[in-house]
N, C-alpha and C. Protein backbone atom coordinates (compact mmCIF):
# COMPACT_ATOMS: atom_id res chain seq x y z
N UNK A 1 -11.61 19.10 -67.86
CA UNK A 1 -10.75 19.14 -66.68
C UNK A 1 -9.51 18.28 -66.86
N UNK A 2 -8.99 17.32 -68.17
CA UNK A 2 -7.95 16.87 -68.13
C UNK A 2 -8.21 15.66 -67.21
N UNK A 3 -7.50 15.00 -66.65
CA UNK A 3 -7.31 14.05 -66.04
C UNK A 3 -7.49 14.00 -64.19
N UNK A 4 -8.12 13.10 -63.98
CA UNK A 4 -8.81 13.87 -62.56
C UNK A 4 -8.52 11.89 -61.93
N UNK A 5 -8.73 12.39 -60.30
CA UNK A 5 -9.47 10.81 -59.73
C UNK A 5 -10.52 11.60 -58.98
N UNK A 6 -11.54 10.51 -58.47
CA UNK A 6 -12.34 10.57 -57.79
C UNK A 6 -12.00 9.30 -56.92
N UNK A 7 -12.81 9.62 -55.35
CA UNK A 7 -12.87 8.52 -54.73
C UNK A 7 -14.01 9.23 -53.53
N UNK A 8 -14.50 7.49 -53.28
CA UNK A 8 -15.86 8.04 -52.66
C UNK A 8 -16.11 7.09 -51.21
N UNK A 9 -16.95 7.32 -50.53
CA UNK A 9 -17.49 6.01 -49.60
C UNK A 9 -19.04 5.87 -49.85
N UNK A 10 -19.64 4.73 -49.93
CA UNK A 10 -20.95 4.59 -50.21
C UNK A 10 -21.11 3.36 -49.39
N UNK A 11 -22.25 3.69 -48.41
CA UNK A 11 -23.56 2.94 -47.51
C UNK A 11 -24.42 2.22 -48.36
N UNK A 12 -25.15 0.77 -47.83
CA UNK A 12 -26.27 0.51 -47.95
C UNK A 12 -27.21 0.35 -47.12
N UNK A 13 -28.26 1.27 -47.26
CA UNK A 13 -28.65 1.72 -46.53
C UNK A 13 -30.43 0.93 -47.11
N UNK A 14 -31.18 -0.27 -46.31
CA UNK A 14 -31.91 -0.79 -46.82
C UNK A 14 -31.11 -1.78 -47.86
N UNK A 15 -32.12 -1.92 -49.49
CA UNK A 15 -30.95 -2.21 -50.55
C UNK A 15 -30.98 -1.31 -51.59
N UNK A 16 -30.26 0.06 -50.98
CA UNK A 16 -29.90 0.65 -51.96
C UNK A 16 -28.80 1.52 -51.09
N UNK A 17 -27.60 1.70 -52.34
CA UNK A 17 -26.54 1.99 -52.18
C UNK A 17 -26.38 3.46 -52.23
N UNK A 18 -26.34 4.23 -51.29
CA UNK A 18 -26.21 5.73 -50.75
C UNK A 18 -24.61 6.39 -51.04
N UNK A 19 -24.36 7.56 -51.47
CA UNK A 19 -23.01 8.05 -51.43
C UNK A 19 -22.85 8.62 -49.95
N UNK A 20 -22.01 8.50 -49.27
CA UNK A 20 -21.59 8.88 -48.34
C UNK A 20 -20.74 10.44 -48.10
N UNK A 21 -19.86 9.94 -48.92
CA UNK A 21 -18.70 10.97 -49.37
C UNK A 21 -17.92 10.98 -50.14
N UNK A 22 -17.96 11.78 -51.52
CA UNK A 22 -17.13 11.93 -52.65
C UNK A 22 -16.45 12.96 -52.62
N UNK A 23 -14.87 13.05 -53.78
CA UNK A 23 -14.05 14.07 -53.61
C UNK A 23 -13.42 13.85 -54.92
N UNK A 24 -13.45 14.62 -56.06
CA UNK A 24 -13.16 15.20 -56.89
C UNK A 24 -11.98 15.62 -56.85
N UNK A 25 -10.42 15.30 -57.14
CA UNK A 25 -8.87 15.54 -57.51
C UNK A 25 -8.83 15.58 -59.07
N UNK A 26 -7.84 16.86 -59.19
CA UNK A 26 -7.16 17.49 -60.67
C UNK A 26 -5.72 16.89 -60.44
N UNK A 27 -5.36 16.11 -61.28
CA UNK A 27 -4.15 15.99 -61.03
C UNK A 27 -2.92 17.18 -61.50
N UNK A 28 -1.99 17.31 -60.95
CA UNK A 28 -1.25 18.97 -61.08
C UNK A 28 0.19 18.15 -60.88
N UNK A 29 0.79 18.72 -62.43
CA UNK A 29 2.16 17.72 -62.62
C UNK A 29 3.07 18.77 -61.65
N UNK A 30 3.97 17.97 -60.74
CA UNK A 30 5.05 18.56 -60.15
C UNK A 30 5.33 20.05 -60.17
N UNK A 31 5.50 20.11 -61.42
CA UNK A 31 6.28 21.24 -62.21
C UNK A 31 5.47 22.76 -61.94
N UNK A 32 4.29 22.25 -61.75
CA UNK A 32 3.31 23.28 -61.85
C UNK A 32 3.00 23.82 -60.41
N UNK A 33 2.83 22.91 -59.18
CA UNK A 33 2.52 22.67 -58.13
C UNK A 33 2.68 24.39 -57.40
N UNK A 34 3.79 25.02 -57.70
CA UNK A 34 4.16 26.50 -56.90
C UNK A 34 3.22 27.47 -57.85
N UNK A 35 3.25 26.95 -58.72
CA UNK A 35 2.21 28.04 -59.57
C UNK A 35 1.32 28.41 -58.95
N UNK A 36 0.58 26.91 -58.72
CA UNK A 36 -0.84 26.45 -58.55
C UNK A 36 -1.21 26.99 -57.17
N UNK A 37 -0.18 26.58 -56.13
CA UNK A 37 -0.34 26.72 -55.04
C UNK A 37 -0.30 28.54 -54.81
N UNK A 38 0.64 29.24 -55.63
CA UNK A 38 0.35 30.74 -55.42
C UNK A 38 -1.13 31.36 -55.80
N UNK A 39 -1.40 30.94 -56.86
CA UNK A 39 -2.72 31.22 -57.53
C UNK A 39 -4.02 31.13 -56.08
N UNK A 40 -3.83 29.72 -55.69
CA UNK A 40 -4.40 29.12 -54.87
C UNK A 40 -4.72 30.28 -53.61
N UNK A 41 -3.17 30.67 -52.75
CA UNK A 41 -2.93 31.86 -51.48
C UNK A 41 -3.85 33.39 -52.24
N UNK A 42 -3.16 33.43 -53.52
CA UNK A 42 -4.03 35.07 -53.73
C UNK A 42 -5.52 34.98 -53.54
N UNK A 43 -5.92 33.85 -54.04
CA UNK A 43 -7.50 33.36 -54.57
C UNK A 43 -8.19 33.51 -52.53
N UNK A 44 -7.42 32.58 -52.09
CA UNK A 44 -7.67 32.16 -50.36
C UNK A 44 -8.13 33.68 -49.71
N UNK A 45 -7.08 34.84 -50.01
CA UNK A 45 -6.21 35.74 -49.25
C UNK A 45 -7.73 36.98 -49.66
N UNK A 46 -8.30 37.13 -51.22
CA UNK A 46 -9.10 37.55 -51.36
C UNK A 46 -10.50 37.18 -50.66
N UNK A 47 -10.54 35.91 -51.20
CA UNK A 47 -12.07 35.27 -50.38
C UNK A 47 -12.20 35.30 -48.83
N UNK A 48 -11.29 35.19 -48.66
CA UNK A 48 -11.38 35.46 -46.96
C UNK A 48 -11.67 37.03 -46.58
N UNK A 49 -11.00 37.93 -47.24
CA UNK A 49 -11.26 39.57 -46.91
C UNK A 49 -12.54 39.67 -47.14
N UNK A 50 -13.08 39.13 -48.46
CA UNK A 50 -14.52 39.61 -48.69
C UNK A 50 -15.94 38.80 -47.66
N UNK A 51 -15.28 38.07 -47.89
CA UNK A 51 -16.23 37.08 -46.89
C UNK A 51 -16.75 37.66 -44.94
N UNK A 52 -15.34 38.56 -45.00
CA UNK A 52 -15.74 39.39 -43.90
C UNK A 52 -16.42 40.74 -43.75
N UNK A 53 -16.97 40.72 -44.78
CA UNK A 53 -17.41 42.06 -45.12
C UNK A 53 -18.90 41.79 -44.99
């Protein structure tokens, strides 16, 4: 996947440390961003039609 961040929230819950909520980011240089983001609408534009089916 190239170069990514993660960031999370984690509970202790007793003594042990629980994930709360994690989130997984691709980082996407500038340049690319309209690409990505079109790819992104066709990808959206399909899954949503089928999903109603």
């Amino acid at each position: 996947m190239g170069v990514c961040r993660g960031s999370g929230v984690v509970k202790k819950i007793d003594d042990t440390w629980k994930i709360q909520h994690y989130v997984l980011s691709i980082a996407v240089p500038n340049e690319n961003v309209a690409t990505l983001t079109n790819l992104k609408k066709e990808w959206d534009v399909k899954f949503i039609k089928e999903s109603k089916n």
